[in-house]
C-alpha atoms as a PDB file:
ATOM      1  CA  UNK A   1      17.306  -8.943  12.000  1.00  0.00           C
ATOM      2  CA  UNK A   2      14.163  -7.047  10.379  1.00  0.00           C
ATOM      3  CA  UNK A   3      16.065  -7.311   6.958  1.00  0.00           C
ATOM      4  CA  UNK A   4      16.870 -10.419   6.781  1.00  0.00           C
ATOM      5  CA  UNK A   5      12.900 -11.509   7.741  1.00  0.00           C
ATOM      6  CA  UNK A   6      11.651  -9.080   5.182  1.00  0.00           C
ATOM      7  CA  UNK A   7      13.829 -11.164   2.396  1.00  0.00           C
ATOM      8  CA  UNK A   8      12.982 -14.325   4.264  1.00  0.00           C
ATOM      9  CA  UNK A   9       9.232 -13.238   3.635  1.00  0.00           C
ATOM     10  CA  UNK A  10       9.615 -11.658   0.033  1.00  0.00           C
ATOM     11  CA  UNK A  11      11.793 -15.009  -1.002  1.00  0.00           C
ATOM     12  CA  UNK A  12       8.637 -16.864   0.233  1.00  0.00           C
ATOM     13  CA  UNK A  13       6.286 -15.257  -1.767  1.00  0.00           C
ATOM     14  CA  UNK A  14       8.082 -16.084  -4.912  1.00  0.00           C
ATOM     15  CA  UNK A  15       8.772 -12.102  -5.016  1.00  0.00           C
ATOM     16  CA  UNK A  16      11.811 -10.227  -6.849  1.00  0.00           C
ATOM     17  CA  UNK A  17      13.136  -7.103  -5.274  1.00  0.00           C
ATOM     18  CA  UNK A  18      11.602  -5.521  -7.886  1.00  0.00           C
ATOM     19  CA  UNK A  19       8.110  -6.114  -7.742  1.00  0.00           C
ATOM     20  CA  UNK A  20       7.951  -5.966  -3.269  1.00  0.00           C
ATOM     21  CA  UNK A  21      10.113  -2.326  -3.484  1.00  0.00           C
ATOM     22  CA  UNK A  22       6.927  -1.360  -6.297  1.00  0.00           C
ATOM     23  CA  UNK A  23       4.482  -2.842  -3.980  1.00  0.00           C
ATOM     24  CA  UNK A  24       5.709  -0.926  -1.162  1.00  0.00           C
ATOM     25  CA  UNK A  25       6.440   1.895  -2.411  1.00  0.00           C
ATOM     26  CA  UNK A  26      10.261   1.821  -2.054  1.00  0.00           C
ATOM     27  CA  UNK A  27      13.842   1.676  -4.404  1.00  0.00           C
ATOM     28  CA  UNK A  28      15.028  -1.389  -5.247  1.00  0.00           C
ATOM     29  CA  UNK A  29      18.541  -0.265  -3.697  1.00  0.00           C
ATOM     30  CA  UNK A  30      17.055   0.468  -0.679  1.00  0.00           C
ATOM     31  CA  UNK A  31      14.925  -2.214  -0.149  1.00  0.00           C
ATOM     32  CA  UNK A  32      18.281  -4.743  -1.395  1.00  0.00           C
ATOM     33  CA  UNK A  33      20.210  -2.269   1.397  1.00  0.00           C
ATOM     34  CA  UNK A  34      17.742  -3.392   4.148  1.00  0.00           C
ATOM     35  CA  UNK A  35      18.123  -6.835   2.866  1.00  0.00           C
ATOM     36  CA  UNK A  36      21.167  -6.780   2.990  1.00  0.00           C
ATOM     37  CA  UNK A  37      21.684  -4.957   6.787  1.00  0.00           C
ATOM     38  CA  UNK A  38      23.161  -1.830   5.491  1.00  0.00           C
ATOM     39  CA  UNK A  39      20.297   0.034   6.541  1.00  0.00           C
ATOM     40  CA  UNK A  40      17.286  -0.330   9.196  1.00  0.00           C
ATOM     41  CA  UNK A  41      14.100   0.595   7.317  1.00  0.00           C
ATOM     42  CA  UNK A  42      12.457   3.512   8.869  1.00  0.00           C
ATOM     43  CA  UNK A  43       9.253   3.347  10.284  1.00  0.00           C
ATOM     44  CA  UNK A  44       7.324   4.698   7.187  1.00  0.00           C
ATOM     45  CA  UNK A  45       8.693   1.640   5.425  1.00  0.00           C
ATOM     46  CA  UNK A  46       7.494  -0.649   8.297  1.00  0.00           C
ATOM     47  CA  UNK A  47       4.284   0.596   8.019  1.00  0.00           C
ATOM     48  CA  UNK A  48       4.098   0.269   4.680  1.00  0.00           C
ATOM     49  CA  UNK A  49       5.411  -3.559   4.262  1.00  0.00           C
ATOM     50  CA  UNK A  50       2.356  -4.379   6.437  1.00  0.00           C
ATOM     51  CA  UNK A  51      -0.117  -2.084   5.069  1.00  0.00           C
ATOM     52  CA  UNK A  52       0.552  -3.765   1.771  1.00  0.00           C
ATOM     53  CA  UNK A  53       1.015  -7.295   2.590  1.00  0.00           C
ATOM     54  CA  UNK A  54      -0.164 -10.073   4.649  1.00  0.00           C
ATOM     55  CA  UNK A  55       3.298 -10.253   6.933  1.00  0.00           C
ATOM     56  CA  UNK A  56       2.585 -10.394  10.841  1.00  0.00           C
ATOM     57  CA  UNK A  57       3.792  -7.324  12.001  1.00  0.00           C
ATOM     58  CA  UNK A  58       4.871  -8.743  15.408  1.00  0.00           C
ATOM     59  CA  UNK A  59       7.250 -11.379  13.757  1.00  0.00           C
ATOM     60  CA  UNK A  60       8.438  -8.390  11.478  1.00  0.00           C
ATOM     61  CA  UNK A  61       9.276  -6.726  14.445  1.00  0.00           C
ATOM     62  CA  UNK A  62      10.813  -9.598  16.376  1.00  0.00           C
ATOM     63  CA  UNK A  63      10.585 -12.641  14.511  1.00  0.00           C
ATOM     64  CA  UNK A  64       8.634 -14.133  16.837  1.00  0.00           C
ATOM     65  CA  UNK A  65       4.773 -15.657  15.887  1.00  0.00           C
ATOM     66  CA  UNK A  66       3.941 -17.159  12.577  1.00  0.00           C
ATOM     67  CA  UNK A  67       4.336 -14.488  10.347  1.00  0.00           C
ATOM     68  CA  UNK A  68       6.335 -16.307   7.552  1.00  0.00           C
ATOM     69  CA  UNK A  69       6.959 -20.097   6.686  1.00  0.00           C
ATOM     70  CA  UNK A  70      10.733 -20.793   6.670  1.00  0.00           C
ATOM     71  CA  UNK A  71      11.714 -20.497   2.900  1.00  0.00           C
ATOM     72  CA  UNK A  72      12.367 -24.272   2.681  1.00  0.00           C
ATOM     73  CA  UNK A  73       8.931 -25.341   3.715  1.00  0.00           C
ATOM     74  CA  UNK A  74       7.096 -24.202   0.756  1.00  0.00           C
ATOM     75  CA  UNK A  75       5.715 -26.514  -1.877  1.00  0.00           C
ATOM     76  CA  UNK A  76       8.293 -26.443  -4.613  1.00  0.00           C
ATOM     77  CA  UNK A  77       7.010 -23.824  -7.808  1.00  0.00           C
ATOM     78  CA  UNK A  78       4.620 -22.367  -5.276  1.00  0.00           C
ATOM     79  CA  UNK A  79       3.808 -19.095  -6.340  1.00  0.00           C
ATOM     80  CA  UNK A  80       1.439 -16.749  -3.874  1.00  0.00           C
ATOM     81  CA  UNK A  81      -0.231 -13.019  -4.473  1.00  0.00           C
ATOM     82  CA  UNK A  82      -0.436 -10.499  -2.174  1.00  0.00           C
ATOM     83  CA  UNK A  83      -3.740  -9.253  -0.688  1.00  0.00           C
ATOM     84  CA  UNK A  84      -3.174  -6.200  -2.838  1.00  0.00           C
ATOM     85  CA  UNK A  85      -2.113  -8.227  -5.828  1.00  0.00           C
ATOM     86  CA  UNK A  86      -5.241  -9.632  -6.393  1.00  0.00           C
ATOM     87  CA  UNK A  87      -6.329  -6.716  -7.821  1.00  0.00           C
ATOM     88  CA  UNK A  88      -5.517  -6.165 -11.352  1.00  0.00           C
ATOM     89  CA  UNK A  89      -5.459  -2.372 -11.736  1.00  0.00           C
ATOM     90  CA  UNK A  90      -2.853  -2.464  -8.511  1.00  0.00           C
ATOM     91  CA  UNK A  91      -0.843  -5.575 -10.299  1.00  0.00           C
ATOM     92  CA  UNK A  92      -0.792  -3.428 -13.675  1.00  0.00           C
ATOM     93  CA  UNK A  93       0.497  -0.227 -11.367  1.00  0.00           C
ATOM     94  CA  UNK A  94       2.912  -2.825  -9.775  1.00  0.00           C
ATOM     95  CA  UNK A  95       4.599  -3.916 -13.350  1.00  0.00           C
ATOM     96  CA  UNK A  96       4.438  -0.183 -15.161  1.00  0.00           C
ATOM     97  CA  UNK A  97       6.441   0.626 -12.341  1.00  0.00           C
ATOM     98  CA  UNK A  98       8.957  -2.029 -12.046  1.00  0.00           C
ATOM     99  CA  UNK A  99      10.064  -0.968 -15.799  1.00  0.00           C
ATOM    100  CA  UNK A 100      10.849   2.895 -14.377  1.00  0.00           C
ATOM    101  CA  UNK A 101      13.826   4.295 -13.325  1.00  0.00           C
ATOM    102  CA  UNK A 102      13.847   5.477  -9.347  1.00  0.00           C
ATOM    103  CA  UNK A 103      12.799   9.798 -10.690  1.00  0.00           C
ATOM    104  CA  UNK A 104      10.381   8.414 -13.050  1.00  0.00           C
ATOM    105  CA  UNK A 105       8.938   6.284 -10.109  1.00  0.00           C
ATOM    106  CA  UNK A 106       9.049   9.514  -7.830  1.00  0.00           C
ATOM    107  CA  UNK A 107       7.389  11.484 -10.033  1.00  0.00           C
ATOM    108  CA  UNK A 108       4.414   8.896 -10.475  1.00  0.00           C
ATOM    109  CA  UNK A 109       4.000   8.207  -6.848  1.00  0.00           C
ATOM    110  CA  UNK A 110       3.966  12.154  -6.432  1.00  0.00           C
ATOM    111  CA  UNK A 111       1.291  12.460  -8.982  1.00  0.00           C
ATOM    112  CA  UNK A 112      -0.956   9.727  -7.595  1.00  0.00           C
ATOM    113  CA  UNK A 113      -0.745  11.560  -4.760  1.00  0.00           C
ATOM    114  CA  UNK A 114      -1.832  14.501  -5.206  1.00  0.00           C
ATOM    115  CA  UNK A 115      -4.477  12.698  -7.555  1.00  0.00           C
ATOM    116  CA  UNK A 116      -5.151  11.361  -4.579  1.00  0.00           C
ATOM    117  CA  UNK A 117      -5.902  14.418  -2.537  1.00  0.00           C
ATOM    118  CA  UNK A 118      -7.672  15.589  -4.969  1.00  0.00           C
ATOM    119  CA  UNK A 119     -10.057  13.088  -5.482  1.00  0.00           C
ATOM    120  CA  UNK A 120     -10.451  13.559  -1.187  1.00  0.00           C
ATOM    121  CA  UNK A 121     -10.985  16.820  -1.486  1.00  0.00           C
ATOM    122  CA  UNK A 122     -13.657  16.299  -4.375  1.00  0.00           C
ATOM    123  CA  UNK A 123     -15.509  13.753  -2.269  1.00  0.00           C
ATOM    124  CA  UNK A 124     -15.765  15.940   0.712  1.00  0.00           C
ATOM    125  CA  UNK A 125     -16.989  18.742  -1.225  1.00  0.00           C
ATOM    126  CA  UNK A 126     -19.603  17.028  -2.916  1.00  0.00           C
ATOM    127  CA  UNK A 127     -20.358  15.293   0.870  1.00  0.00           C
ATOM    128  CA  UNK A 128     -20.928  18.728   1.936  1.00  0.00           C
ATOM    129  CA  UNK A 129     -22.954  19.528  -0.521  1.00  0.00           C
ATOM    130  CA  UNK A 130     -25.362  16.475  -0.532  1.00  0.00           C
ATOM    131  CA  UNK A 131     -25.096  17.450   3.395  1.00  0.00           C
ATOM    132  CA  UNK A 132     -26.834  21.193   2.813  1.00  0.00           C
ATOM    133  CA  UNK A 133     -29.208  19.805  -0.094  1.00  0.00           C
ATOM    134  CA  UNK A 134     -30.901  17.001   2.265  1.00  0.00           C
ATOM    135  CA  UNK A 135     -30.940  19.801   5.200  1.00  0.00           C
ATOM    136  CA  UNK A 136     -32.587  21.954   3.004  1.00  0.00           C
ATOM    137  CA  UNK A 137     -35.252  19.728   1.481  1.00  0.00           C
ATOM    138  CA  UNK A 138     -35.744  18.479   5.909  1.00  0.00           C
ATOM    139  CA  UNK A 139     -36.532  21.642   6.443  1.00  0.00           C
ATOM    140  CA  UNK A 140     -38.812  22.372   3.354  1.00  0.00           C
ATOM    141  CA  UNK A 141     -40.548  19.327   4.547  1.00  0.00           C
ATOM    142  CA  UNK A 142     -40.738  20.405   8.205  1.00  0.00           C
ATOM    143  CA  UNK A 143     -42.331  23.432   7.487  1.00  0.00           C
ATOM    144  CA  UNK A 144     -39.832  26.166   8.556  1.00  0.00           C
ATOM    145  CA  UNK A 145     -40.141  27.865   4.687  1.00  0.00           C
ATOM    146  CA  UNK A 146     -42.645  30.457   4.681  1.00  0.00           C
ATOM    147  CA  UNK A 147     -45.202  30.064   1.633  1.00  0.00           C
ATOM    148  CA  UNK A 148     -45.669  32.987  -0.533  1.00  0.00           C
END
């Protein structure tokens, strides 16, 4: 059962619900609902488990490979940090959210977002432009403008 690897793989890593829903972008209830087998996860959610973690996507899928140490293998006190986690500014994201409620949490994801997008947006304009400028200065330097 998917749910019951994800909380086989989240127990592992010394995780709460807390803190994996906030690193993957999910509710608590939800993710405790997968746990739990009252819901399947949807595929966005799949994706999104191994975008932001180190778990083998084939043993996700069908627990078979080496995805995840069984629970009881692990050296006692172990504690172990997510690829993303190593970064601070994602592990201070991580923690502001874990204090929200589920709408304030919506409303921050939706803003970094469409931060997000426009940030994109911003790059590709200024890609663009840094595009036309070095065209224009080839073809200064080619000698296709006419001197006066």
């Amino acid at each position: 059962m998917i749910g019951g690897r994800i909380k086989d793989y989240r127990e592992g890593k010394n995780l709460k619900v807390a803190a994996f829903a906030a690193l993957i972008g999910i509710s608590q209830g939800s993710l405790s609902d997968i746990e739990n087998g009252k819901t399947k996860p949807s595929a966005e959610t799949l994706v999104k488990i191994v975008r932001n973690t180190d778990i083998d996507p084939g043993w996700l899928l069908t627990g078979i490979g080496g995805g995840q140490q069984p629970v009881t293998t692990r050296e006692p006190g172990a504690s172990y940090q997510l690829p993303s986690q190593k970064d601070p500014l994602i592990r201070k994201m991580v923690s502001i959210m874990t204090d929200l409620d589920e709408e304030a949490k919506t409303d921050l994801i939706k803003m970094a977002k469409k931060e997000k997008r426009r940030l994109d947006l911003e790059r590709e304009q200024g890609f663009h432009k840094e595009q036309k400028q070095k065209k224009g200065k080839e073809n200064l330097k080619g000698g296709s403008a006419v001197e006066p």
